[in-house]
N, C-alpha and C. Protein backbone atom coordinates (compact mmCIF):
# COMPACT_ATOMS: atom_id res chain seq x y z
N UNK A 1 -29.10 51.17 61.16
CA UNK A 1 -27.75 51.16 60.67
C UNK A 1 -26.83 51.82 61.69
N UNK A 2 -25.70 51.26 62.03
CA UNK A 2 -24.73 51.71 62.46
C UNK A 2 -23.85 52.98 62.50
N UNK A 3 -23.65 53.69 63.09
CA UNK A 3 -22.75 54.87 62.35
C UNK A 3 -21.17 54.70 62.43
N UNK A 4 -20.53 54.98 61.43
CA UNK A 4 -19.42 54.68 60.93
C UNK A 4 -18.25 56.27 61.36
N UNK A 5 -17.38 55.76 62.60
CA UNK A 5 -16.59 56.76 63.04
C UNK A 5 -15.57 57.39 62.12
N UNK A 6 -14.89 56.87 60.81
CA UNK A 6 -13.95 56.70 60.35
C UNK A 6 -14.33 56.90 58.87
N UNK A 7 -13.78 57.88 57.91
CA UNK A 7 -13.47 58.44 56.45
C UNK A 7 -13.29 56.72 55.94
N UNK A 8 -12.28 56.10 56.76
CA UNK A 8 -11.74 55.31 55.98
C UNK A 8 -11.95 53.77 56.69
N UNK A 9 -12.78 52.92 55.78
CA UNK A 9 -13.16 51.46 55.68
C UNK A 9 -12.31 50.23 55.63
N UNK A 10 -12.31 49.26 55.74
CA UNK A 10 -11.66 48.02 55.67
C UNK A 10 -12.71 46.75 55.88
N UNK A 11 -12.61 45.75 55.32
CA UNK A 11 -13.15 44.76 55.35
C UNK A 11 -12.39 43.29 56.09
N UNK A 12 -13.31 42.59 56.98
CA UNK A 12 -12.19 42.13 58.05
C UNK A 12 -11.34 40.82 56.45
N UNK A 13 -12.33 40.58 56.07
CA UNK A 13 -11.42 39.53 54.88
C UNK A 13 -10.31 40.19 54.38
N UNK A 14 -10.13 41.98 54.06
CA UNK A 14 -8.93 42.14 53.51
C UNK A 14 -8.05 42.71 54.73
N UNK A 15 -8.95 42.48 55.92
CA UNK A 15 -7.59 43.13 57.08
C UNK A 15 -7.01 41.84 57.31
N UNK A 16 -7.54 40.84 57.23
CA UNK A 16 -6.76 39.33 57.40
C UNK A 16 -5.79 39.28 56.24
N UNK A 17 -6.11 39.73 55.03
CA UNK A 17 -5.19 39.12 54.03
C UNK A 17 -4.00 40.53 54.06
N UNK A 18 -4.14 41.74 54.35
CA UNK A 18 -3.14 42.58 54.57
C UNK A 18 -2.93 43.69 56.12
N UNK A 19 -2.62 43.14 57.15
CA UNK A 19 -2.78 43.55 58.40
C UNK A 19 -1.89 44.74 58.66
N UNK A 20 -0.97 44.66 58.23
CA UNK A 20 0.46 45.65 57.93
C UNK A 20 -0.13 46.95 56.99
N UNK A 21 -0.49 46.24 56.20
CA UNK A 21 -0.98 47.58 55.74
C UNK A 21 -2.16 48.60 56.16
N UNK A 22 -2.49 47.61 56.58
CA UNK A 22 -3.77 48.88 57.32
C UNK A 22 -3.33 49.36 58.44
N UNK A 23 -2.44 48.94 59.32
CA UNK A 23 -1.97 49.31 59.65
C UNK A 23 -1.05 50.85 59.61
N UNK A 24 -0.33 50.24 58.81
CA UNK A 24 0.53 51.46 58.05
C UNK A 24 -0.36 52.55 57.34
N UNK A 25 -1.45 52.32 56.75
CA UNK A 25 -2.44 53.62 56.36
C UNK A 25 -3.24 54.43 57.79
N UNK A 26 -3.50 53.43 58.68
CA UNK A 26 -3.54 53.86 59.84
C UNK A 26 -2.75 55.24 60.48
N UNK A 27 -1.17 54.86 60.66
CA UNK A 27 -0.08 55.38 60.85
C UNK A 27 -0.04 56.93 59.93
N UNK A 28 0.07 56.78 58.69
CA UNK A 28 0.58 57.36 57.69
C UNK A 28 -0.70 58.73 57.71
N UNK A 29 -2.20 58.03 57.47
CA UNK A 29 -2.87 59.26 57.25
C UNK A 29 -3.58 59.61 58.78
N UNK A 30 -3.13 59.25 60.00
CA UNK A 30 -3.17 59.44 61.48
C UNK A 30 -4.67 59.53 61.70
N UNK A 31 -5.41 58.65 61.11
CA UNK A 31 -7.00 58.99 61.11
C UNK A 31 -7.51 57.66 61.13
N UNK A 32 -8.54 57.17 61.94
CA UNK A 32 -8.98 56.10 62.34
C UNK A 32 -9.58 55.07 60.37
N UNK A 33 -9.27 53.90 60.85
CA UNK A 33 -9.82 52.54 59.81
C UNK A 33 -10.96 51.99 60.61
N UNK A 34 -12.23 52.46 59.95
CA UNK A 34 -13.16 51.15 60.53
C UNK A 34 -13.33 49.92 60.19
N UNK A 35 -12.85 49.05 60.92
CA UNK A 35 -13.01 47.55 60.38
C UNK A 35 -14.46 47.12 60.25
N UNK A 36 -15.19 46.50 59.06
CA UNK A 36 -16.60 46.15 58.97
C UNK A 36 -16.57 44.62 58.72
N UNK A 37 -17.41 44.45 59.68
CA UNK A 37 -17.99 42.70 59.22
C UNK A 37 -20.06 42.88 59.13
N UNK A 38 -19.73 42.22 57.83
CA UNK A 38 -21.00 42.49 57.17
C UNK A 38 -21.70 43.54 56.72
N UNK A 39 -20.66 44.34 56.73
CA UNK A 39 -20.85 46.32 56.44
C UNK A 39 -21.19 46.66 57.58
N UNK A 40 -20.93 46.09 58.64
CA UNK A 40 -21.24 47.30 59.90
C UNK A 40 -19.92 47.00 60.83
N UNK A 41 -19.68 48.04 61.48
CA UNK A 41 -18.23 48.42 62.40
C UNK A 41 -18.45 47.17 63.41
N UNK A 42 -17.32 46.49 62.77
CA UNK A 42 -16.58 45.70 64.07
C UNK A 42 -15.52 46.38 65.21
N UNK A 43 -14.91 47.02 64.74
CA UNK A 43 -13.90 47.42 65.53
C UNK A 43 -13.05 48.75 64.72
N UNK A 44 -11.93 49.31 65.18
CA UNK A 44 -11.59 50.53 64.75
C UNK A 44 -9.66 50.41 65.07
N UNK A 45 -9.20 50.63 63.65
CA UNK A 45 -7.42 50.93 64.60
C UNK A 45 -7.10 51.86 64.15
N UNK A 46 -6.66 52.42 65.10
CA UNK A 46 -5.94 54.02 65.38
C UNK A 46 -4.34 53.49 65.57
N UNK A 47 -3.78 54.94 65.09
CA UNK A 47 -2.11 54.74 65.60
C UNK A 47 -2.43 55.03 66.87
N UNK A 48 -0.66 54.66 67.27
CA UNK A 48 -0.52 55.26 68.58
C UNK A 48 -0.20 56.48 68.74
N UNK A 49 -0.03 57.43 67.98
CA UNK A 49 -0.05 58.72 68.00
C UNK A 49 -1.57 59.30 68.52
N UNK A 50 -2.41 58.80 67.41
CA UNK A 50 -3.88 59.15 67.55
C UNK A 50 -4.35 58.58 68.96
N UNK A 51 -4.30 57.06 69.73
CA UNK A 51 -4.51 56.57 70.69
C UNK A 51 -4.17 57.55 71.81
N UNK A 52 -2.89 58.14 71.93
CA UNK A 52 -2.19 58.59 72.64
C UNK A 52 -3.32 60.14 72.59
N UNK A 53 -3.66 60.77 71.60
CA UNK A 53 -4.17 62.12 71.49
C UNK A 53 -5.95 61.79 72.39
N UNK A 54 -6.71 60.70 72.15
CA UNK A 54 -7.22 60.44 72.37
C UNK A 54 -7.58 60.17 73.81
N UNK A 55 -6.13 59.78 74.70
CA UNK A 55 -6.38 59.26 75.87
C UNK A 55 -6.47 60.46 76.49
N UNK A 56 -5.56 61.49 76.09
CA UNK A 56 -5.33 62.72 76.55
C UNK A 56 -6.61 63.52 76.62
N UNK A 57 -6.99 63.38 75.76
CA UNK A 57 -8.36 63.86 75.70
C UNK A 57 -9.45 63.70 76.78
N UNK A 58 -9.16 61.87 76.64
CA UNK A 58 -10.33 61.70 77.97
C UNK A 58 -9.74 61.90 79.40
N UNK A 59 -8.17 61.66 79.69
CA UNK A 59 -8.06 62.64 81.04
C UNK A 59 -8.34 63.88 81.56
N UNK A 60 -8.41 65.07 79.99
CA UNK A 60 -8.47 66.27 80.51
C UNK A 60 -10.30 66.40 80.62
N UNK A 61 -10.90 65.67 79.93
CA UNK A 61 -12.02 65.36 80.59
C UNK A 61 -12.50 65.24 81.98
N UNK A 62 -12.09 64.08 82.30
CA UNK A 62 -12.15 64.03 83.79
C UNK A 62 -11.85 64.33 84.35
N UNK A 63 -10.67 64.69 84.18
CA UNK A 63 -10.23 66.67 85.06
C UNK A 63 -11.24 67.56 85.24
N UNK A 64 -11.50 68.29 83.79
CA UNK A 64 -11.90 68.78 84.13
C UNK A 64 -13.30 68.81 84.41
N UNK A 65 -13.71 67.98 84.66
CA UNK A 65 -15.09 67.21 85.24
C UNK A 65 -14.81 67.12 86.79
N UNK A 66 -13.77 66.80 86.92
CA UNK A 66 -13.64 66.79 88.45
C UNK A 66 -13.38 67.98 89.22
N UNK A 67 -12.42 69.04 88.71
CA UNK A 67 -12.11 70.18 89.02
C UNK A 67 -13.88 71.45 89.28
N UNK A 68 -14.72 70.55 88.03
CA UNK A 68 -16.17 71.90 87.52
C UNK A 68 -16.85 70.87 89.59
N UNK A 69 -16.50 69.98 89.88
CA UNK A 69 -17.46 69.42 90.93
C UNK A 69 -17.20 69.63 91.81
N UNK A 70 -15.49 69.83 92.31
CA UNK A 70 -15.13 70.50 93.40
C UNK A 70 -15.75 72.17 93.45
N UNK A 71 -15.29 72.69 92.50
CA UNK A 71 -15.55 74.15 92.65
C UNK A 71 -17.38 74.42 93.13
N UNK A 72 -17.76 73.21 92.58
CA UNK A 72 -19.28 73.56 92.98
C UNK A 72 -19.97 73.21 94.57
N UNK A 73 -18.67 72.73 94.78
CA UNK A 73 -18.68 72.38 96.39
C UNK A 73 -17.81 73.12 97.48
N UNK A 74 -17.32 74.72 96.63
CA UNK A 74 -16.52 75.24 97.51
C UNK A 74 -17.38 76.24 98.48
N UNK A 75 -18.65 76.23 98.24
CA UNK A 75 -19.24 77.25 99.61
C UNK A 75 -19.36 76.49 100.73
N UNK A 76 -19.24 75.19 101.26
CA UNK A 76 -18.65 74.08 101.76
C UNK A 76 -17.90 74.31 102.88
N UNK A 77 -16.47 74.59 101.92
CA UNK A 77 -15.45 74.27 102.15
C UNK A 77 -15.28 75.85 103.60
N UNK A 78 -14.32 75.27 104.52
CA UNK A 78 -14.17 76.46 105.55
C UNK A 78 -12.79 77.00 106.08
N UNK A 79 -12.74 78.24 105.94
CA UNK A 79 -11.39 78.75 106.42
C UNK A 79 -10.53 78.49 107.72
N UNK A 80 -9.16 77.74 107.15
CA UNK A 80 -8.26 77.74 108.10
C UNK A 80 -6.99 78.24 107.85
N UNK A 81 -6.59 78.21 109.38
CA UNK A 81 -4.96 79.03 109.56
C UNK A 81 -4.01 77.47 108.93
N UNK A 82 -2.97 78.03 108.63
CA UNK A 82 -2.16 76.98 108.59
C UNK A 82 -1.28 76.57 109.34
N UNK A 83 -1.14 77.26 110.41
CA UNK A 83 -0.65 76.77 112.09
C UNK A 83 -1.47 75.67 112.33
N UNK A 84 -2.84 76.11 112.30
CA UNK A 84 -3.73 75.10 113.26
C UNK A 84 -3.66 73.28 112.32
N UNK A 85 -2.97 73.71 111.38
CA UNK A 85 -2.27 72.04 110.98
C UNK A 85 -1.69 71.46 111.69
């Protein structure tokens, strides 16, 4: 079985027959709808509030993923003047 990211369910037959509204519950309670076909997660809509919190998320990730790889490469790194630029 699948695991289900989202409090809150939808079925793709009633996201076809009301799209706006799931939408708008989307929006309203700012917490992901899992869309299910055949009871297991097809897909997922988030607002763009939440999208937006989300992306943020995975940049400061890779920040700071990138920042933990430099630092582990600073005995490396070697002292200069800034004349000799």
């Amino acid at each position: 079985m699948d695991a289900i990211f989202a409090e809150h369910t939808i079925g793709v037959t009633e996201l076809r027959e009301s799209p706006s509204r799931v939408l708008k519950q989307a929006e309203e309670t700012d917490e992901a709808v899992a869309i299910l076909n055949h009871n297991r997660p097809a897909g997922y809509i988030v607002s763009p509030r939440m999208m937006h919190a989300m992306l943020d998320a995975i940049a400061d990730r890779v920040a700071g993923d990138r920042a933990a790889s430099r630092l582990s490469t600073l005995n490396l790194a070697r002292r200069i003047d800034i004349d000799d630029l």
